[in-house]
C-alpha atoms as a PDB file:
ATOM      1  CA  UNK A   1      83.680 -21.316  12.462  1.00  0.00           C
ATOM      2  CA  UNK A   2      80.570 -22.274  10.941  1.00  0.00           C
ATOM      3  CA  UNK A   3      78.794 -25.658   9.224  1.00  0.00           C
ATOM      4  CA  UNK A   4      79.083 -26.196   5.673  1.00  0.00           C
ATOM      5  CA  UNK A   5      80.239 -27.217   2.811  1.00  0.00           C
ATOM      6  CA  UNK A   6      81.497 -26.074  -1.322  1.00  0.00           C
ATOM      7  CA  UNK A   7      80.994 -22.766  -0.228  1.00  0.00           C
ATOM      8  CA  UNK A   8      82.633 -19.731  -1.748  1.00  0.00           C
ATOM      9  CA  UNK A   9      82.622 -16.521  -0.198  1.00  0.00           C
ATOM     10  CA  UNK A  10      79.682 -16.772   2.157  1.00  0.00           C
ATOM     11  CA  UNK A  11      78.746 -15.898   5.953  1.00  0.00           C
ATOM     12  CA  UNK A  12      76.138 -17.259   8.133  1.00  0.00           C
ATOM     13  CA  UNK A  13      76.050 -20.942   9.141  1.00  0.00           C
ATOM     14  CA  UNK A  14      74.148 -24.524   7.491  1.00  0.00           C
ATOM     15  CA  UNK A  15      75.330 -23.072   3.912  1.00  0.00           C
ATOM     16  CA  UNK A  16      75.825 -25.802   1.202  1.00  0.00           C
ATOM     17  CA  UNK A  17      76.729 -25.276  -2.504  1.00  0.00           C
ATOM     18  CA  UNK A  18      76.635 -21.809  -2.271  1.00  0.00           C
ATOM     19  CA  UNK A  19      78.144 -18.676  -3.688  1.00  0.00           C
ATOM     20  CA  UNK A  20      78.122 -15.086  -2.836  1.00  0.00           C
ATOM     21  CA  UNK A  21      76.193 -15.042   0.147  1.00  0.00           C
ATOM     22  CA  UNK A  22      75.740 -12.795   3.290  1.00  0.00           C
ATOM     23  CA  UNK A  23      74.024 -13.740   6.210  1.00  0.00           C
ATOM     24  CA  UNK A  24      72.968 -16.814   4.681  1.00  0.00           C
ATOM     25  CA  UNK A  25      71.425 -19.523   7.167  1.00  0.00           C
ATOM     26  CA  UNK A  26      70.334 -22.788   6.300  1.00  0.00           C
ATOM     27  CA  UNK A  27      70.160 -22.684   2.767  1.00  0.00           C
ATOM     28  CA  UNK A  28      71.463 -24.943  -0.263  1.00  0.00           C
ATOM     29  CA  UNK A  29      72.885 -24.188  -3.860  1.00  0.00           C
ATOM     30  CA  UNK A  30      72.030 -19.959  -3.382  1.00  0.00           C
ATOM     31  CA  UNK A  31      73.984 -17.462  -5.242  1.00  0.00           C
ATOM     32  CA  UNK A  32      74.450 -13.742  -5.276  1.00  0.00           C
ATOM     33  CA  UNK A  33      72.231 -13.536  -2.055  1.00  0.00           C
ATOM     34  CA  UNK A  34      72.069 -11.411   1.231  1.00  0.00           C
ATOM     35  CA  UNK A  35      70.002 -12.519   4.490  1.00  0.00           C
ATOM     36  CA  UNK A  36      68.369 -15.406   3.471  1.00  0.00           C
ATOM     37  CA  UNK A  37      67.354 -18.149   5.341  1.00  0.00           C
ATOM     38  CA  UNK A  38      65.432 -21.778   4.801  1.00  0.00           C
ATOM     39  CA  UNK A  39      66.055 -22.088   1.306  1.00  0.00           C
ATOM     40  CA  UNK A  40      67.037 -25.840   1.034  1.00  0.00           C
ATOM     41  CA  UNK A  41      65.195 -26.458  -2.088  1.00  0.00           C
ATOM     42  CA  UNK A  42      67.840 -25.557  -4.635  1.00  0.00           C
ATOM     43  CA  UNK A  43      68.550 -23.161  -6.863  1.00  0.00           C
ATOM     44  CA  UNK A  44      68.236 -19.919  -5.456  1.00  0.00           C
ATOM     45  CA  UNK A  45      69.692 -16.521  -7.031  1.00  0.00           C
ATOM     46  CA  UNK A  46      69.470 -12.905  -6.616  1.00  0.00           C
ATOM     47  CA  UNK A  47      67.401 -12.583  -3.445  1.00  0.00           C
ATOM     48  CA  UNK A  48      67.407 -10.384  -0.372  1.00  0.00           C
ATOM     49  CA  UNK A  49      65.467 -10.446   2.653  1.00  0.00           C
ATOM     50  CA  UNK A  50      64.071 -14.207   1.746  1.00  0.00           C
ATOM     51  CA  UNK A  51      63.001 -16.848   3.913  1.00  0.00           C
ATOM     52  CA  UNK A  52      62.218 -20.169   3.201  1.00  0.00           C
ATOM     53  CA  UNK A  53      61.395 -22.238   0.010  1.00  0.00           C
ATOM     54  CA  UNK A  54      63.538 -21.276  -2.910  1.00  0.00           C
ATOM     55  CA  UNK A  55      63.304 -24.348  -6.051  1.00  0.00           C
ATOM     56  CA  UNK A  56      64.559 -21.866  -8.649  1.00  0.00           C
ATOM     57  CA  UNK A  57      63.862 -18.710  -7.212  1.00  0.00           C
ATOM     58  CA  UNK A  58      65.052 -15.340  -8.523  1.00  0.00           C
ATOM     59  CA  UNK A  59      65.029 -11.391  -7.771  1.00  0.00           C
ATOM     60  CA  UNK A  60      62.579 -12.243  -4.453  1.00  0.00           C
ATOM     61  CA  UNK A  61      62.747  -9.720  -1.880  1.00  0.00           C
ATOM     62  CA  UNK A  62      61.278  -9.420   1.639  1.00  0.00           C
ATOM     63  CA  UNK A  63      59.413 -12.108   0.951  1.00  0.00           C
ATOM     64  CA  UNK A  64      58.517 -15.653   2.658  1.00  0.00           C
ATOM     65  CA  UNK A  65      57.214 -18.801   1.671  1.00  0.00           C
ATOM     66  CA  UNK A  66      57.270 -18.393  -2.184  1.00  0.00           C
ATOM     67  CA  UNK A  67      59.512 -20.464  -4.758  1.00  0.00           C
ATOM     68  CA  UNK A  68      58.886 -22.782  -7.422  1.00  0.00           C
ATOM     69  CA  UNK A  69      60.005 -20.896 -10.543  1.00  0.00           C
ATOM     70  CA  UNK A  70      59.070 -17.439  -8.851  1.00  0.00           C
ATOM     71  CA  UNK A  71      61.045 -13.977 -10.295  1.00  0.00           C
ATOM     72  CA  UNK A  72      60.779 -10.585  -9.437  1.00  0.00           C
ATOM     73  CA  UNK A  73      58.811 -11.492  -6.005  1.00  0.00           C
ATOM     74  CA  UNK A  74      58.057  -8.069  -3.557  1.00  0.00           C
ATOM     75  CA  UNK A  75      56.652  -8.285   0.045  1.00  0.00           C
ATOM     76  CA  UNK A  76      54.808 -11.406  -0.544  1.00  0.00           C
ATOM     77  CA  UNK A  77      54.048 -14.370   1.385  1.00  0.00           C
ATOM     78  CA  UNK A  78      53.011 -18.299  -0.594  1.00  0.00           C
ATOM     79  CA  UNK A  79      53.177 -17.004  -3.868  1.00  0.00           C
ATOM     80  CA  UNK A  80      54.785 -20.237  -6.299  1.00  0.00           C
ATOM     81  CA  UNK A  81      54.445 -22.060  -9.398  1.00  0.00           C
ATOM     82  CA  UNK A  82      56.427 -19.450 -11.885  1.00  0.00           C
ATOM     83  CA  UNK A  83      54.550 -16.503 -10.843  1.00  0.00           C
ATOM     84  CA  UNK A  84      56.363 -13.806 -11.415  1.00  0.00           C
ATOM     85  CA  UNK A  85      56.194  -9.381 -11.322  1.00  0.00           C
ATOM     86  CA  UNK A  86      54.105 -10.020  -7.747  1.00  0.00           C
ATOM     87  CA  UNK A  87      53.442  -7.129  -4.889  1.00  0.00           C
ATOM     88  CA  UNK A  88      52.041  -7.820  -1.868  1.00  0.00           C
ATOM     89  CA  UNK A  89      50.004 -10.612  -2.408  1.00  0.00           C
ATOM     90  CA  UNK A  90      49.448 -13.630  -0.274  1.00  0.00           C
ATOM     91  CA  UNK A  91      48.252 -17.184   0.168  1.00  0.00           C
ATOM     92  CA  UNK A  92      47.992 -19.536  -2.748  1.00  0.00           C
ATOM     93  CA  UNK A  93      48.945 -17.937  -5.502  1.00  0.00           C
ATOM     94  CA  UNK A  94      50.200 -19.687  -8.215  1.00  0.00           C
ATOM     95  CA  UNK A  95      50.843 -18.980 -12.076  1.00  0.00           C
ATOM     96  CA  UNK A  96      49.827 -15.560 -11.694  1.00  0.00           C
ATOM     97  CA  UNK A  97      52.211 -12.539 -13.102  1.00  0.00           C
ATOM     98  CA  UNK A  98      51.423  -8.357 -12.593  1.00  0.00           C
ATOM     99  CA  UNK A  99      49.502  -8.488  -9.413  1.00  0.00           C
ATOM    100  CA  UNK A 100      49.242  -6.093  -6.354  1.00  0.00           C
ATOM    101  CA  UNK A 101      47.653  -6.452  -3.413  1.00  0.00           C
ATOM    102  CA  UNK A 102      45.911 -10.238  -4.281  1.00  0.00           C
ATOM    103  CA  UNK A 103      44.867 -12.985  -1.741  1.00  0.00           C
ATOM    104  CA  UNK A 104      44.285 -16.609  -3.058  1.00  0.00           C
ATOM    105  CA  UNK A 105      44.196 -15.453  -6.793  1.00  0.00           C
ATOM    106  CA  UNK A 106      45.307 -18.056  -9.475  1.00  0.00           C
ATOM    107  CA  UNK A 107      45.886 -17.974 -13.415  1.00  0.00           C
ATOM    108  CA  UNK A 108      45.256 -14.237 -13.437  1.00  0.00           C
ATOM    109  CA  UNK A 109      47.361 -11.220 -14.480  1.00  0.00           C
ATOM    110  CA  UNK A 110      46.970  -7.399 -13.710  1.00  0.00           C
ATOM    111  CA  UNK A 111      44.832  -7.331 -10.958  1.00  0.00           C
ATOM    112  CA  UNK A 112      44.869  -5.301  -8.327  1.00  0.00           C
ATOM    113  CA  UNK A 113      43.015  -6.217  -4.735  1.00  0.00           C
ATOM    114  CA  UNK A 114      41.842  -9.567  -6.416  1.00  0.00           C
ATOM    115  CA  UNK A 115      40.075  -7.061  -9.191  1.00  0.00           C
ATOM    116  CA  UNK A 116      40.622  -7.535 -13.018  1.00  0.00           C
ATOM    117  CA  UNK A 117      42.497  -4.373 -14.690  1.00  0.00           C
ATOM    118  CA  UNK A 118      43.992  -3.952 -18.222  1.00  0.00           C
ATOM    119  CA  UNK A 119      47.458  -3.933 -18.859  1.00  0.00           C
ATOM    120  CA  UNK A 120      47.095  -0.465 -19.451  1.00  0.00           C
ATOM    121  CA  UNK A 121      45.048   0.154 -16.468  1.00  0.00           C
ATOM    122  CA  UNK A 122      47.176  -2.147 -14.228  1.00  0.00           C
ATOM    123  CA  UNK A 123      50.488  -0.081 -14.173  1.00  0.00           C
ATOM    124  CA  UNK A 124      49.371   3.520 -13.704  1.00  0.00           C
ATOM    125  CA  UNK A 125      47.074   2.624 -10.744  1.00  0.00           C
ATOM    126  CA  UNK A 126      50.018   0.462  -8.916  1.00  0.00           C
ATOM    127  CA  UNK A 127      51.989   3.952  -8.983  1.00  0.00           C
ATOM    128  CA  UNK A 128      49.190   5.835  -7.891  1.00  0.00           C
ATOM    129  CA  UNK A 129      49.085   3.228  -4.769  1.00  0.00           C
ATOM    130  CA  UNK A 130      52.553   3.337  -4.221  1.00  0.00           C
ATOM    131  CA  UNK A 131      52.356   7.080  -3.751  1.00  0.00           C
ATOM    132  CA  UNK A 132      49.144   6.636  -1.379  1.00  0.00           C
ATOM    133  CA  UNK A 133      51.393   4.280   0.617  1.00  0.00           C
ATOM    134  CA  UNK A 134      53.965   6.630   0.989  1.00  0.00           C
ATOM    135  CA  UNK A 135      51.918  10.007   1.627  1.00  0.00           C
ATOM    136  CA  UNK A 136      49.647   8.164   4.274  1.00  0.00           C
ATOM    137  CA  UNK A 137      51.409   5.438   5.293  1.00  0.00           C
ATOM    138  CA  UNK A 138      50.189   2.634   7.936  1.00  0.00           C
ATOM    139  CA  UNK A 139      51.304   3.206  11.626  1.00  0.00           C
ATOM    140  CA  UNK A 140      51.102   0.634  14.507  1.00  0.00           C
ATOM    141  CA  UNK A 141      51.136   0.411  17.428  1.00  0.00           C
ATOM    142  CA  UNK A 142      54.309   0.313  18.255  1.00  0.00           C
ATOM    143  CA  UNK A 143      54.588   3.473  16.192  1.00  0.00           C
ATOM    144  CA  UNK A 144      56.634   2.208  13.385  1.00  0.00           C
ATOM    145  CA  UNK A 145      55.557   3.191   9.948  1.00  0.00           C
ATOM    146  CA  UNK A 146      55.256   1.165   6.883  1.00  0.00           C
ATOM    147  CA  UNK A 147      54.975   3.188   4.083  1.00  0.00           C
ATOM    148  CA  UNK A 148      55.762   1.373   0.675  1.00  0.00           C
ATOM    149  CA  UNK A 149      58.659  -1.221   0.742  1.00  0.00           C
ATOM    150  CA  UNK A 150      57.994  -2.446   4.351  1.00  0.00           C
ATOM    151  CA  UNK A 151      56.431  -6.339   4.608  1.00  0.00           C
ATOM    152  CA  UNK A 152      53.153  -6.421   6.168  1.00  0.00           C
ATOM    153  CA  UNK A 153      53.222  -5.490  10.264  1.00  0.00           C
ATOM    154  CA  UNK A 154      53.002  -8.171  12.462  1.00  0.00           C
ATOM    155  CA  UNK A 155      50.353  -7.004  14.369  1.00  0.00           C
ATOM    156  CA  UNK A 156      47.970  -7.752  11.210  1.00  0.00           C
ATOM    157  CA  UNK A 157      49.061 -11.187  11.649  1.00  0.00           C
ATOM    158  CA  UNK A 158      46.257 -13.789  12.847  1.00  0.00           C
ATOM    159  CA  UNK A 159      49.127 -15.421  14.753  1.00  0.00           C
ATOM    160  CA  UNK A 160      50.958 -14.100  17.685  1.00  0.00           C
ATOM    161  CA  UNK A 161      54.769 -13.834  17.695  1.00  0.00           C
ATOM    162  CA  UNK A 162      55.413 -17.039  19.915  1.00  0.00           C
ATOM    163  CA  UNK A 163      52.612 -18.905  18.317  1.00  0.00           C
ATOM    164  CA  UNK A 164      54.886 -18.789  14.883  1.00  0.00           C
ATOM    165  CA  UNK A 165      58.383 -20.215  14.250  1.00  0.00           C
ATOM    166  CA  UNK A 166      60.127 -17.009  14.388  1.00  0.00           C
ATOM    167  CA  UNK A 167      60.009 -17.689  18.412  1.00  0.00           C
ATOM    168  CA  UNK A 168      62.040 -20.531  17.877  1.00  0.00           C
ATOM    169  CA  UNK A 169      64.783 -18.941  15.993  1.00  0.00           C
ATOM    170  CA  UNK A 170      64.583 -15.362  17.833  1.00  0.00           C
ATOM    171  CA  UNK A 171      63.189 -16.596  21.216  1.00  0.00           C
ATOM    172  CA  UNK A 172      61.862 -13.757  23.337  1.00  0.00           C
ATOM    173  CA  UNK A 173      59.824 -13.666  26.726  1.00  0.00           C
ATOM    174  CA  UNK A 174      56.476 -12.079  26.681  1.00  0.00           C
ATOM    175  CA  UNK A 175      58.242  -9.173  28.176  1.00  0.00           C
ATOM    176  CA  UNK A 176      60.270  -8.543  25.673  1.00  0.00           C
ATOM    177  CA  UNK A 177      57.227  -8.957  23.219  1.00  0.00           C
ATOM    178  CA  UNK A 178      55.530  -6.389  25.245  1.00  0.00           C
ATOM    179  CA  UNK A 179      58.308  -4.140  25.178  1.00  0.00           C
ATOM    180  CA  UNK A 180      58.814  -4.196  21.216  1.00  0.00           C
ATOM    181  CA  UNK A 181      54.694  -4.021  20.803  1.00  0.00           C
ATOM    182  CA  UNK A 182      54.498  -7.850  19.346  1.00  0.00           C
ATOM    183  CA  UNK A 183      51.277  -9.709  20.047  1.00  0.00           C
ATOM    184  CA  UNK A 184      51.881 -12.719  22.580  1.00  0.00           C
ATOM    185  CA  UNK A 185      49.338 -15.456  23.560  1.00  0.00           C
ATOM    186  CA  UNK A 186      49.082 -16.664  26.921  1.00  0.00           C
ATOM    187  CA  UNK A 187      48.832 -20.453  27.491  1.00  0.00           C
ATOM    188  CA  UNK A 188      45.639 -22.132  27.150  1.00  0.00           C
ATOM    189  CA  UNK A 189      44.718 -23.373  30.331  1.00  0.00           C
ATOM    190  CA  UNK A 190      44.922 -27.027  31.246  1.00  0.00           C
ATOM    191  CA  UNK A 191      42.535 -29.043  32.685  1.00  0.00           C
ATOM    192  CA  UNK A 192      44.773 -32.419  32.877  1.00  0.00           C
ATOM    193  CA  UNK A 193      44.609 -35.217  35.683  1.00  0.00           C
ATOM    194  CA  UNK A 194      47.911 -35.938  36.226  1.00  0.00           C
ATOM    195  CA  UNK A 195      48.760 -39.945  37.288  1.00  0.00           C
ATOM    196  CA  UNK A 196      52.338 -39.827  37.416  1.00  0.00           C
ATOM    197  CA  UNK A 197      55.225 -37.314  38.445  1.00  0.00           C
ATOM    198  CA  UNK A 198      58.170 -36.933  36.044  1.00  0.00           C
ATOM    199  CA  UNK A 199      60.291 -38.364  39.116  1.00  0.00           C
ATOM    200  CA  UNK A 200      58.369 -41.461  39.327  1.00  0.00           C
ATOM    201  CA  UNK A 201      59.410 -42.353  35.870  1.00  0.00           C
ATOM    202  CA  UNK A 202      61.292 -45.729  35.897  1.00  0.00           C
ATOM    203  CA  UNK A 203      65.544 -44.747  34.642  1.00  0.00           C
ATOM    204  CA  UNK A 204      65.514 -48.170  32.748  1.00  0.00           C
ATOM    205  CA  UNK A 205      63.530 -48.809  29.721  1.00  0.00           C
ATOM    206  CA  UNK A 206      63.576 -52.402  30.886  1.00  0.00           C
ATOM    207  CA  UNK A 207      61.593 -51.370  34.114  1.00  0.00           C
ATOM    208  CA  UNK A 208      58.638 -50.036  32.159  1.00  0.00           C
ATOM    209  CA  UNK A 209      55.652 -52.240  31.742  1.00  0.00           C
ATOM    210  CA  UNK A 210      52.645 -51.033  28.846  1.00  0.00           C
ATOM    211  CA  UNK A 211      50.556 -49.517  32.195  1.00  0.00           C
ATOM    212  CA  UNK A 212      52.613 -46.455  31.613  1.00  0.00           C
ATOM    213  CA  UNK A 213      50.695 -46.326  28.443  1.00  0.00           C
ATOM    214  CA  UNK A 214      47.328 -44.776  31.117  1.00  0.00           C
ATOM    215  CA  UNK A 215      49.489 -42.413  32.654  1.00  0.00           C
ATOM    216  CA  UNK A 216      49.258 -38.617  32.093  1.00  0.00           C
ATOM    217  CA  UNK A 217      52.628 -37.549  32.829  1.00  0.00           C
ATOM    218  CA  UNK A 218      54.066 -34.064  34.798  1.00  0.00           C
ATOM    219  CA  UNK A 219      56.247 -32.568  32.565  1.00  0.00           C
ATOM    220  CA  UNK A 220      59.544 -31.869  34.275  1.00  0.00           C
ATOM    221  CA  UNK A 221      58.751 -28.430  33.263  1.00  0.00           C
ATOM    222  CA  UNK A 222      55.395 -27.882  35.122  1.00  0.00           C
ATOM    223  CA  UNK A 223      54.729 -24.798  36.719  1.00  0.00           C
ATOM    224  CA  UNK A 224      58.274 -23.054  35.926  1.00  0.00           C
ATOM    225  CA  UNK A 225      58.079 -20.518  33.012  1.00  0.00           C
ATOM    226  CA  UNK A 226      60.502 -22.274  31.283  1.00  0.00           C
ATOM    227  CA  UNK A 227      58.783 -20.071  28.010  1.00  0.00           C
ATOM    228  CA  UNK A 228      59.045 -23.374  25.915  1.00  0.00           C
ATOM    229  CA  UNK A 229      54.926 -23.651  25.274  1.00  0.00           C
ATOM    230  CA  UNK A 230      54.988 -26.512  28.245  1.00  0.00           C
ATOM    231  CA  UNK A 231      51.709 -28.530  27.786  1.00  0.00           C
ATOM    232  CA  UNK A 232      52.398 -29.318  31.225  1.00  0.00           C
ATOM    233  CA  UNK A 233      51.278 -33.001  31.018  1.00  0.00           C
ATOM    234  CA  UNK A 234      52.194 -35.719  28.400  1.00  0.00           C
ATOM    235  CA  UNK A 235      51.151 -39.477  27.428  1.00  0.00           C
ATOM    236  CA  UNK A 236      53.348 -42.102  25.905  1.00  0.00           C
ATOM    237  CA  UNK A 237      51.468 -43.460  22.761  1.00  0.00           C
ATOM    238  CA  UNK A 238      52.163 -46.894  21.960  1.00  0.00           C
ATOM    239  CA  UNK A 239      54.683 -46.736  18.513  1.00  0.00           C
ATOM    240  CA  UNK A 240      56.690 -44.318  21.012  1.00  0.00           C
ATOM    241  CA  UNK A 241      57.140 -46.989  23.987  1.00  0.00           C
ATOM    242  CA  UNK A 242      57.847 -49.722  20.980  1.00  0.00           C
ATOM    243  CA  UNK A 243      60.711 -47.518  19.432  1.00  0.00           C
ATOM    244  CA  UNK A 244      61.894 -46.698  23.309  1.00  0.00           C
ATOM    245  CA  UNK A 245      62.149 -50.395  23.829  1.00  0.00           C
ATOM    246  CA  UNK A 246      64.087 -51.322  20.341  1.00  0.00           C
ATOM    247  CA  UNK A 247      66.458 -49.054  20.944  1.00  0.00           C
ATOM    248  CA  UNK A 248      67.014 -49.213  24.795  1.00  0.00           C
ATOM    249  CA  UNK A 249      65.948 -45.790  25.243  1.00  0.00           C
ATOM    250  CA  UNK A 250      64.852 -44.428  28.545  1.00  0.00           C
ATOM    251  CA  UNK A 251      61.498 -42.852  28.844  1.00  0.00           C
ATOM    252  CA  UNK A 252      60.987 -38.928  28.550  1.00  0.00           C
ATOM    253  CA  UNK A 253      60.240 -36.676  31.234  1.00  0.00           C
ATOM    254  CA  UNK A 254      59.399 -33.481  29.321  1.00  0.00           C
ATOM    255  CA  UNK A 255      56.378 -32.796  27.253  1.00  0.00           C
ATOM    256  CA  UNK A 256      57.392 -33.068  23.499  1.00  0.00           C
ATOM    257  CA  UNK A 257      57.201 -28.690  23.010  1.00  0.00           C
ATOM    258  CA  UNK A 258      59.982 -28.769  25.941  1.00  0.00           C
ATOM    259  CA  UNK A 259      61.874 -31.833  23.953  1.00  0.00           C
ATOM    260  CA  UNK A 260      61.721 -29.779  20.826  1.00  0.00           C
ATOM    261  CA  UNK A 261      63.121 -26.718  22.656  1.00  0.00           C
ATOM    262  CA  UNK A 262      65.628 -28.403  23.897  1.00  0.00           C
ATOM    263  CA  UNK A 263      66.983 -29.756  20.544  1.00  0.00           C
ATOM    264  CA  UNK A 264      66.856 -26.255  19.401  1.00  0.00           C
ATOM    265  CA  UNK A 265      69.423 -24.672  22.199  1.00  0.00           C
ATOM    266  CA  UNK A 266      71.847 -27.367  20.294  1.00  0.00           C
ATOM    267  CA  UNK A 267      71.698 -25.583  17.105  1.00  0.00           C
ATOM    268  CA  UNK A 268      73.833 -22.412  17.209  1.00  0.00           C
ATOM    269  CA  UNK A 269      71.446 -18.733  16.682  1.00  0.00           C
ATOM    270  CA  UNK A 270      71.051 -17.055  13.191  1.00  0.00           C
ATOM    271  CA  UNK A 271      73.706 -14.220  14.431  1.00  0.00           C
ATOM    272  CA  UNK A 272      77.234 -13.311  13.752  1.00  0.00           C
ATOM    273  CA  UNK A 273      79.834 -12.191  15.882  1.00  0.00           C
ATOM    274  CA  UNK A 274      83.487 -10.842  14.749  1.00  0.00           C
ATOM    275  CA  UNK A 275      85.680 -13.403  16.166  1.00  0.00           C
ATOM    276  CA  UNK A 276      89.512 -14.396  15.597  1.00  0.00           C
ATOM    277  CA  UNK A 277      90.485 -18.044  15.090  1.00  0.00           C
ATOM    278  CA  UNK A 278      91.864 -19.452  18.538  1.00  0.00           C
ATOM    279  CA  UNK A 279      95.296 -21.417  16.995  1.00  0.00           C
ATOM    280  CA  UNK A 280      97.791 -20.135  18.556  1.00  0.00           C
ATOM    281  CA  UNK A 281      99.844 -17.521  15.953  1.00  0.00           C
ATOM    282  CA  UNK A 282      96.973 -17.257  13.939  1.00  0.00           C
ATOM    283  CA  UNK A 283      95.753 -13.749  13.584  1.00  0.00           C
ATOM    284  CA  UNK A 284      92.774 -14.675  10.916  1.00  0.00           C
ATOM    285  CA  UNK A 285      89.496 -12.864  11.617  1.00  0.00           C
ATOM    286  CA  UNK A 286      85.853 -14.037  10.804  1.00  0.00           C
ATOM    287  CA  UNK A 287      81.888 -13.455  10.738  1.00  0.00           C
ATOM    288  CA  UNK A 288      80.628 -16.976  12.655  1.00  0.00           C
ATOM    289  CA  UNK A 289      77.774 -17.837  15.030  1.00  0.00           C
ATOM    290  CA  UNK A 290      79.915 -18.859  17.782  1.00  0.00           C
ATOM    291  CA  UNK A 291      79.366 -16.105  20.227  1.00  0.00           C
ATOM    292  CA  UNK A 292      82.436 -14.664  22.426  1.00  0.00           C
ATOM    293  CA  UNK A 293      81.007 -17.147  25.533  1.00  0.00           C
ATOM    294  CA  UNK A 294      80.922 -20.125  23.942  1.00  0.00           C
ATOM    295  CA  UNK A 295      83.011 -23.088  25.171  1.00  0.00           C
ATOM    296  CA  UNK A 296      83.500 -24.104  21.270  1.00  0.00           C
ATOM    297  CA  UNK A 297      87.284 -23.941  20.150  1.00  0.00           C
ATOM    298  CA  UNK A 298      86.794 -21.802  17.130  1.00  0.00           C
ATOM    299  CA  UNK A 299      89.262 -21.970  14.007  1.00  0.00           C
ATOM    300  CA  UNK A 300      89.520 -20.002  10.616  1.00  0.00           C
ATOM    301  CA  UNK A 301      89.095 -22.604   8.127  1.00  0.00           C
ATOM    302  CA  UNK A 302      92.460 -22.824   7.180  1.00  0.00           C
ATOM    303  CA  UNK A 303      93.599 -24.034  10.879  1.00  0.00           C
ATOM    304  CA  UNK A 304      90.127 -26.057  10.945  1.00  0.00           C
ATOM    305  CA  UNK A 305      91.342 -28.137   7.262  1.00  0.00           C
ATOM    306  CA  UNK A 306      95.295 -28.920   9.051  1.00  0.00           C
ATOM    307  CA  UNK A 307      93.939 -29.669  12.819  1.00  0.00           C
ATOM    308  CA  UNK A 308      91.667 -32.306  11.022  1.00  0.00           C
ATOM    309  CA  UNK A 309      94.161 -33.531   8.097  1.00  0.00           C
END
């Protein structure tokens, strides 16, 4: 019912060497953890709300992209190199410890907005922000309200929501963006000469000569909203046709976004369902990522270990 392996009491799915986890997903040697996801450089402990990194990592929360001997890490985003006692800070910040509010600051302690304070300076003023953030707290346009404790809004972001990797994890269509007020960028518009359909593409690799190496290729995707980031068009670079030919592969006939895409509808979503295992007289009950219409058989691990022994 889910992918994994010396695991002890954990949910989620891609969990190795782990202990105490819920809603884990894709993570390695993480203890004492709840939704946490893309930690694969090991150890991780004590973290909630934590994506990606990890490398011994401890007491982060609602936090992304920070590791590397990190502790005590709040609402912060690249923050590594055993920095630890960190709010809201961002971008590049290594070996730094007691900072609030910092971009791209390094070495430094007790500063707050990139500026130098006193240790005895340092703590009453974070309060005094704190309480700012919660009596006049930020509002977007969506109308949710961040007051202190919420990660930064997304609509601060320089990146739209399907320009970043959370659309390939949480997919959603630009009207379902719209709908939950998350910035979406359109497709640049293309400009390509295209020399060859997709259904001109010889089935054999044997059939292809190095011409194909001039063609601008129709993706098979062209023109559909198919809400992969189609580039429409594609070439075949040389190393690719070599490794195509060594291996007897056939040639492509989607643009490499739509290949990628593709891979990812193989990998089962970061979501549980309650399910029961599906040997018959078993009445074990689980947390896995199979949903209800999947044509998976799904077993508790018990019936899994004897249906494979």
């Amino acid at each position: 019912f889910y992918h994994g392996t010396h695991n002890v009491n954990v949910t989620g799915d891609y969990i190795y060497h782990s202990k105490n986890v819920k809603e884990g997903y894709l993570i390695t040697d993480v203890e004492d953890s709840k939704f946490i996801a893309l930690t694969h450089c090991k150890p991780t402990k004590d973290c909630y709300d934590y994506t990606d990194w990890g490398e011994n990592a401890t007491f982060v929360y609602d936090s992304i992209g920070v590791g590397l001997g990190v502790n005590n890490i709040k609402f912060c985003q690249i923050v590594f190199s055993n920095s630890k006692d960190i709010e809201y800070s961002a971008l590049f910040c290594p070996r730094v410890s007691n900072c609030f509010g910092c971009i791209g600051v390094a070495d430094k302690q007790y500063c707050i907005l990139n500026k130098q304070y006193t240790k005895e300076e340092y703590f009453p003023m974070v309060e005094k922000i704190k309480k700012h953030m919660d009596d006049m707290p930020y509002v977007d346009t969506g109308g949710r309200v961040y007051k202190y404790g919420e990660f930064f809004p997304q609509e601060i972001s320089p990146w739209c929501y399907n320009e970043t990797i959370a659309q390939e994890y949480f997919p959603l269509t630009k009207e379902l963006a719209s709908e939950k007020k998350l910035t979406w960028r359109d497709a640049d518009k293309r400009n390509y000469t295209v020399t060859m359909q997709h259904t001109e593409v010889p089935d054999s690799i044997a059939e292809v000569t190095d011409d194909i190496l001039k063609q601008a290729i129709a993706c098979e995707h062209a023109g559909s909203e198919c809400n992969h980031k189609c580039t429409e068009a594609f070439r075949i670079i040389p190393q690719e046709l070599a490794f195509y030919r060594q291996l007897g592969l056939p040639l492509p006939r989607q643009c490499p976004n739509c290949r990628h895409y593709a891979r990812l509808k193989h990998r089962n979503p970061l979501k549980l369902w309650h399910r029961k295992c599906m040997k018959d007289g078993c009445n074990n009950e689980f947390e896995t990522t199979y949903p209800e219409d999947s044509k998976a058989i799904v077993y508790c691990e018990q019936c899994y270990l004897s249906e494979v022994a």
